[in-house]
N, C-alpha and C. Protein backbone atom coordinates (compact mmCIF):
# COMPACT_ATOMS: atom_id res chain seq x y z
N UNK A 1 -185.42 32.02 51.60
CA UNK A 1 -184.98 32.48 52.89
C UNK A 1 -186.19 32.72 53.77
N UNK A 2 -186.16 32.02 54.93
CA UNK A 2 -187.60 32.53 55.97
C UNK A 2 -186.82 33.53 56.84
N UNK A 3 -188.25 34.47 56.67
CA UNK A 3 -188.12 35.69 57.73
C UNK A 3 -188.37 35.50 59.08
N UNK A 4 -187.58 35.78 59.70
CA UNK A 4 -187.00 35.46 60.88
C UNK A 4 -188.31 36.43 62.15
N UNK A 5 -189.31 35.82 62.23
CA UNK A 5 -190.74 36.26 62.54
C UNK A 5 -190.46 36.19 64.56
N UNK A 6 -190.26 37.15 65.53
CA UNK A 6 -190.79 36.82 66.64
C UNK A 6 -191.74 36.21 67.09
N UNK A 7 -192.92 36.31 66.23
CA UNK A 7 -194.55 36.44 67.12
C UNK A 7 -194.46 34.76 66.67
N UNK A 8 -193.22 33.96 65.83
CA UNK A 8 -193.34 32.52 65.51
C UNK A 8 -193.15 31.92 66.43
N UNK A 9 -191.95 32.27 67.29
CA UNK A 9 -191.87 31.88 68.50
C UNK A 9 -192.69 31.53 70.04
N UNK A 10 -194.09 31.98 69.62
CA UNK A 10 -194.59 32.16 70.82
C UNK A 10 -195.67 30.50 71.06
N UNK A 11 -195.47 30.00 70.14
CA UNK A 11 -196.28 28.74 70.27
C UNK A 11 -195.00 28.25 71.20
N UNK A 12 -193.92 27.94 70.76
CA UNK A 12 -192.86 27.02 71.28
C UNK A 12 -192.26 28.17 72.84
N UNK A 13 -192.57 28.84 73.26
CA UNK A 13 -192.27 29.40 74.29
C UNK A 13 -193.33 28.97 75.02
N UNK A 14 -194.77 28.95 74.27
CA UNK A 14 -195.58 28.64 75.16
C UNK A 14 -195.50 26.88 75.99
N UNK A 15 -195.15 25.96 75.07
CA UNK A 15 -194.59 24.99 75.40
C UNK A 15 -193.41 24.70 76.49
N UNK A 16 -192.66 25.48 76.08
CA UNK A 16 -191.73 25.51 77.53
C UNK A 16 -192.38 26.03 78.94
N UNK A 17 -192.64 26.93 78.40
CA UNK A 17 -193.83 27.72 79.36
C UNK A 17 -194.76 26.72 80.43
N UNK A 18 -195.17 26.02 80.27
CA UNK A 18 -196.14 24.77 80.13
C UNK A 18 -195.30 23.56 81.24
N UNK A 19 -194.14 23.50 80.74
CA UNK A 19 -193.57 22.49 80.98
C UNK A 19 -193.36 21.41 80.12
N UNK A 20 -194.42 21.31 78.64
CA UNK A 20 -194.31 20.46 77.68
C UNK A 20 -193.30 20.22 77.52
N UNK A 21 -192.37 20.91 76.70
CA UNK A 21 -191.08 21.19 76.36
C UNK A 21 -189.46 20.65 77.03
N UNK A 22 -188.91 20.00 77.75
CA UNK A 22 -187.86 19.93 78.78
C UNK A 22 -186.88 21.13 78.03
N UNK A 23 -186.27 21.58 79.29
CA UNK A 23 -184.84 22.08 78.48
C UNK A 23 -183.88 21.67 77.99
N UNK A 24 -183.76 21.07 77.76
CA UNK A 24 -182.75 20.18 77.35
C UNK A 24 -182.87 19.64 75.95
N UNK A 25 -184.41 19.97 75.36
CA UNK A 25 -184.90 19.67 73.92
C UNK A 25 -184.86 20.85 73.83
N UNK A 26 -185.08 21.84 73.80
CA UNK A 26 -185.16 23.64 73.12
C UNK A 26 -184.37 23.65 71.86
N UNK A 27 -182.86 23.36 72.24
CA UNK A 27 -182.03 23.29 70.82
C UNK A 27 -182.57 22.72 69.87
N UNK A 28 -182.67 21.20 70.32
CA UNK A 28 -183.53 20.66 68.99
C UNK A 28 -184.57 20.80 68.33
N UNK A 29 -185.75 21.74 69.08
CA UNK A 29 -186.79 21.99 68.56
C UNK A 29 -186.93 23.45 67.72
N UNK A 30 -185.28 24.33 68.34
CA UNK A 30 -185.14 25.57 67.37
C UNK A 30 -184.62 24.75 65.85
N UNK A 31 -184.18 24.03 66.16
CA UNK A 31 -183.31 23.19 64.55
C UNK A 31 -184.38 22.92 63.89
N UNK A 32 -185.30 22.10 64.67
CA UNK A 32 -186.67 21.69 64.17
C UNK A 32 -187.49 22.58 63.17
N UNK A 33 -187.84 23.58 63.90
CA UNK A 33 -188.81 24.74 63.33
C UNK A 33 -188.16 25.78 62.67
N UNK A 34 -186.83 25.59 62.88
CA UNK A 34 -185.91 27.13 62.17
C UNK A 34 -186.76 28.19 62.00
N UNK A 35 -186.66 28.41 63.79
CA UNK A 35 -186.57 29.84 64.36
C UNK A 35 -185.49 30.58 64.37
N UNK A 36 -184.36 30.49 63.85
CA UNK A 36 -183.28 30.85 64.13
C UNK A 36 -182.51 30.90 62.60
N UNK A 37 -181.97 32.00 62.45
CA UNK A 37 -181.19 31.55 61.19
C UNK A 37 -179.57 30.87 60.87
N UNK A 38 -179.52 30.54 59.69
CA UNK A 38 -178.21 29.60 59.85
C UNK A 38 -177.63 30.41 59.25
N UNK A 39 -176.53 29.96 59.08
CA UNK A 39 -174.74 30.73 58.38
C UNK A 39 -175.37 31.49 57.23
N UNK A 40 -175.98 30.60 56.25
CA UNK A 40 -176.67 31.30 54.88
C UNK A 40 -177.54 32.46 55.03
N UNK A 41 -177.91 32.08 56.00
CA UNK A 41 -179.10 33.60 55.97
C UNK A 41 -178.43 34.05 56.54
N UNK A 42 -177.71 34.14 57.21
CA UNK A 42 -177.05 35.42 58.07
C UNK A 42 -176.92 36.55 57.01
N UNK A 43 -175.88 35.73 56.30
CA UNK A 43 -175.54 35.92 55.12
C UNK A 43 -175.29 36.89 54.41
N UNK A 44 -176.81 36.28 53.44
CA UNK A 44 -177.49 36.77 52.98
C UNK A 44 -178.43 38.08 53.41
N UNK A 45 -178.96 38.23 54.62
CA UNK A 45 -179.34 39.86 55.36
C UNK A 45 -178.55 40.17 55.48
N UNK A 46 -177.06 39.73 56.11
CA UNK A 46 -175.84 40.92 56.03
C UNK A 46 -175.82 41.41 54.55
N UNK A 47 -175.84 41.02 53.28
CA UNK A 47 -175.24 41.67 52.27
C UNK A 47 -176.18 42.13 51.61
N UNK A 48 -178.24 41.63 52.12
CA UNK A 48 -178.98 42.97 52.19
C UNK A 48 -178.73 44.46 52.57
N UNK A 49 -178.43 44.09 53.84
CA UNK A 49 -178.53 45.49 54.71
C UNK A 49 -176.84 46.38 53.82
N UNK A 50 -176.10 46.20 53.52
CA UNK A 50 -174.76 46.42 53.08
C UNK A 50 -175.21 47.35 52.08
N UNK A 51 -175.72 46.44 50.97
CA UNK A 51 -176.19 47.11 49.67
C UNK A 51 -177.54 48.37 50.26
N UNK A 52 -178.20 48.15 50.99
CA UNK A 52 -179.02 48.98 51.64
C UNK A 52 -178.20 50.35 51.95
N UNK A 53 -177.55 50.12 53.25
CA UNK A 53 -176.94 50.84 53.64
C UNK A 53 -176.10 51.91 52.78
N UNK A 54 -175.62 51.28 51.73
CA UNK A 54 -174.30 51.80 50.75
C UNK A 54 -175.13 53.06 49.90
N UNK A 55 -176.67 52.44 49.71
CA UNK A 55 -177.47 52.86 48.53
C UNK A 55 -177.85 54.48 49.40
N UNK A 56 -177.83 54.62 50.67
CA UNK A 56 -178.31 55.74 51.22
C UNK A 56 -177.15 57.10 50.77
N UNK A 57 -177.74 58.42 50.74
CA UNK A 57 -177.34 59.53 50.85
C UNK A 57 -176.34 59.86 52.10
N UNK A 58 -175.43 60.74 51.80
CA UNK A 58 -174.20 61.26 52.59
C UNK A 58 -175.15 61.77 54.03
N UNK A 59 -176.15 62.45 54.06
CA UNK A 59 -176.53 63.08 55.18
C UNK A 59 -177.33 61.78 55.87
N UNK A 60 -177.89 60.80 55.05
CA UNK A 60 -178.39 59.94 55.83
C UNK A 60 -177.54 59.14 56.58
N UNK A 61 -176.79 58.45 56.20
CA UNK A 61 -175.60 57.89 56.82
C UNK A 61 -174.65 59.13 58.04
N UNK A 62 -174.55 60.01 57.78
CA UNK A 62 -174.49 60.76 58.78
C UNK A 62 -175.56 60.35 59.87
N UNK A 63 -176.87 60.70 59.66
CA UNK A 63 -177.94 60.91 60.68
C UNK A 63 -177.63 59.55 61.15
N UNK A 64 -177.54 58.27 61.00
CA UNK A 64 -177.27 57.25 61.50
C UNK A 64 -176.36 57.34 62.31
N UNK A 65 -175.16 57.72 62.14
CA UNK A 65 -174.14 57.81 63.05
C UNK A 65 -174.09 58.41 63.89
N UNK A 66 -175.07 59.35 64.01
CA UNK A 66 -175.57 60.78 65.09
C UNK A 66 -176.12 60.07 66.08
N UNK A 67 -177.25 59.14 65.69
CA UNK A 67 -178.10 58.79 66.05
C UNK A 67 -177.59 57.45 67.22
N UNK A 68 -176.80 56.66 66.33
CA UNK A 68 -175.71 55.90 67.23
C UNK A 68 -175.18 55.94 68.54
N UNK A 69 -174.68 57.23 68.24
CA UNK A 69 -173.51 57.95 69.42
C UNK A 69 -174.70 58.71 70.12
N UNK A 70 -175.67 59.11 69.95
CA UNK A 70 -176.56 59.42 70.92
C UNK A 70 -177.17 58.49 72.09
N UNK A 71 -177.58 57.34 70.67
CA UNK A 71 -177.82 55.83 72.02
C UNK A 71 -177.04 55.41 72.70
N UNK A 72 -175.95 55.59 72.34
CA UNK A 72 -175.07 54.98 73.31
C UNK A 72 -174.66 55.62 74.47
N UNK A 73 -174.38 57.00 74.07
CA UNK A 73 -174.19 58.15 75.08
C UNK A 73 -175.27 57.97 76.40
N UNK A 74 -176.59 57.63 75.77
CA UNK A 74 -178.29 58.09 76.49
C UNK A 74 -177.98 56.59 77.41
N UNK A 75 -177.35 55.42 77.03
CA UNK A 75 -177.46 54.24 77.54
C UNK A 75 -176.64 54.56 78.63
N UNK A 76 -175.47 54.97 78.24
CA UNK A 76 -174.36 54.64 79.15
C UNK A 76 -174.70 55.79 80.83
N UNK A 77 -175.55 56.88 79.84
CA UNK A 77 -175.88 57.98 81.14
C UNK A 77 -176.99 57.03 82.36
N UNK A 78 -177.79 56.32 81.02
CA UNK A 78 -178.94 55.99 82.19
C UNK A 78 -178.40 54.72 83.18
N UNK A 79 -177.48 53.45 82.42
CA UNK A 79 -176.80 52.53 83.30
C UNK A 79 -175.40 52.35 84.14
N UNK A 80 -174.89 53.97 83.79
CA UNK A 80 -173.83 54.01 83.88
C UNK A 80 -173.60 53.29 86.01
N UNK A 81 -174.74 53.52 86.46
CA UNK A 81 -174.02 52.81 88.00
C UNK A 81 -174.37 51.29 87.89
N UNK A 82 -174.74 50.31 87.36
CA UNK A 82 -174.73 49.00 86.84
C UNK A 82 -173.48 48.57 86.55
N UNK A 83 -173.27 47.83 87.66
CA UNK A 83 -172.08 47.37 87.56
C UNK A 83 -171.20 46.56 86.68
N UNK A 84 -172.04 45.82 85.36
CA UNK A 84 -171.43 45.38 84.55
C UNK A 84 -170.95 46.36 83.45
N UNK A 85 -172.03 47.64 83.15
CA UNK A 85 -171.16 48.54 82.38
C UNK A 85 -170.66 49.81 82.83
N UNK A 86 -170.30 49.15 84.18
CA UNK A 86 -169.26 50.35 84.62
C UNK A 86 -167.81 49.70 84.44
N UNK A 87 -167.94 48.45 84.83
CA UNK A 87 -166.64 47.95 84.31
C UNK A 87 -166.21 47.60 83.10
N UNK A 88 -167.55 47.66 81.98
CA UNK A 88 -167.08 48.07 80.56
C UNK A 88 -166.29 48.84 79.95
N UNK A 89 -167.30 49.73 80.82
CA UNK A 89 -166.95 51.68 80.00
C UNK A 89 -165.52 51.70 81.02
N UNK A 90 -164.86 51.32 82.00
CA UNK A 90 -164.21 52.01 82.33
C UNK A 90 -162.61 51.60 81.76
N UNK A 91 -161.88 53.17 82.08
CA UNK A 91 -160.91 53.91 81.48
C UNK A 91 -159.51 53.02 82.30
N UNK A 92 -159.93 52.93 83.32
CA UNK A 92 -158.84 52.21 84.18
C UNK A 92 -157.90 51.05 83.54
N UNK A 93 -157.18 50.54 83.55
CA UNK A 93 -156.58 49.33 83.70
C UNK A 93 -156.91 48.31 84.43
């Protein structure tokens, strides 16, 4: 399984960057270099993180969920006049 590295990306950004690159090749050159992961690896880190997750303590998994509902709370306070997640969050019909 390759680890799914940001800082790999920066040769082939730099290429687009450049103009080397057209857009219209990007797809093929993520297939190319598999920057990106496929169905299998997804996978496979989902049923890492699972067994991860499962393996933690009652208060830790708590603190996660604390921690959750805080970000989201802290997000929604700071974007809440942005108009795409005002019409998210909202209650209306």
């Amino acid at each position: 399984m390759h680890i799914f590295d940001p800082s790999s990306q920066a040769p082939l950004i730099g290429l687009i960057a450049l103009g080397l690159l057209p857009p219209e090749q990007v797809p093929a050159a993520h297939e190319l270099t598999q920057l990106h992961f496929n169905r299998k690896q997804w996978s496979q880190f989902i049923d890492l993180l699972i067994l991860w997750l499962g393996g933690l303590g009652r208060l830790a998994k708590l603190s996660m969920a604390e921690v959750f509902m805080v970000t989201c709370i802290t997000a929604y306070w700071r974007w809440h006049q942005h108009a795409t997640v005002s019409k998210t969050c909202s209650l209306e019909a």
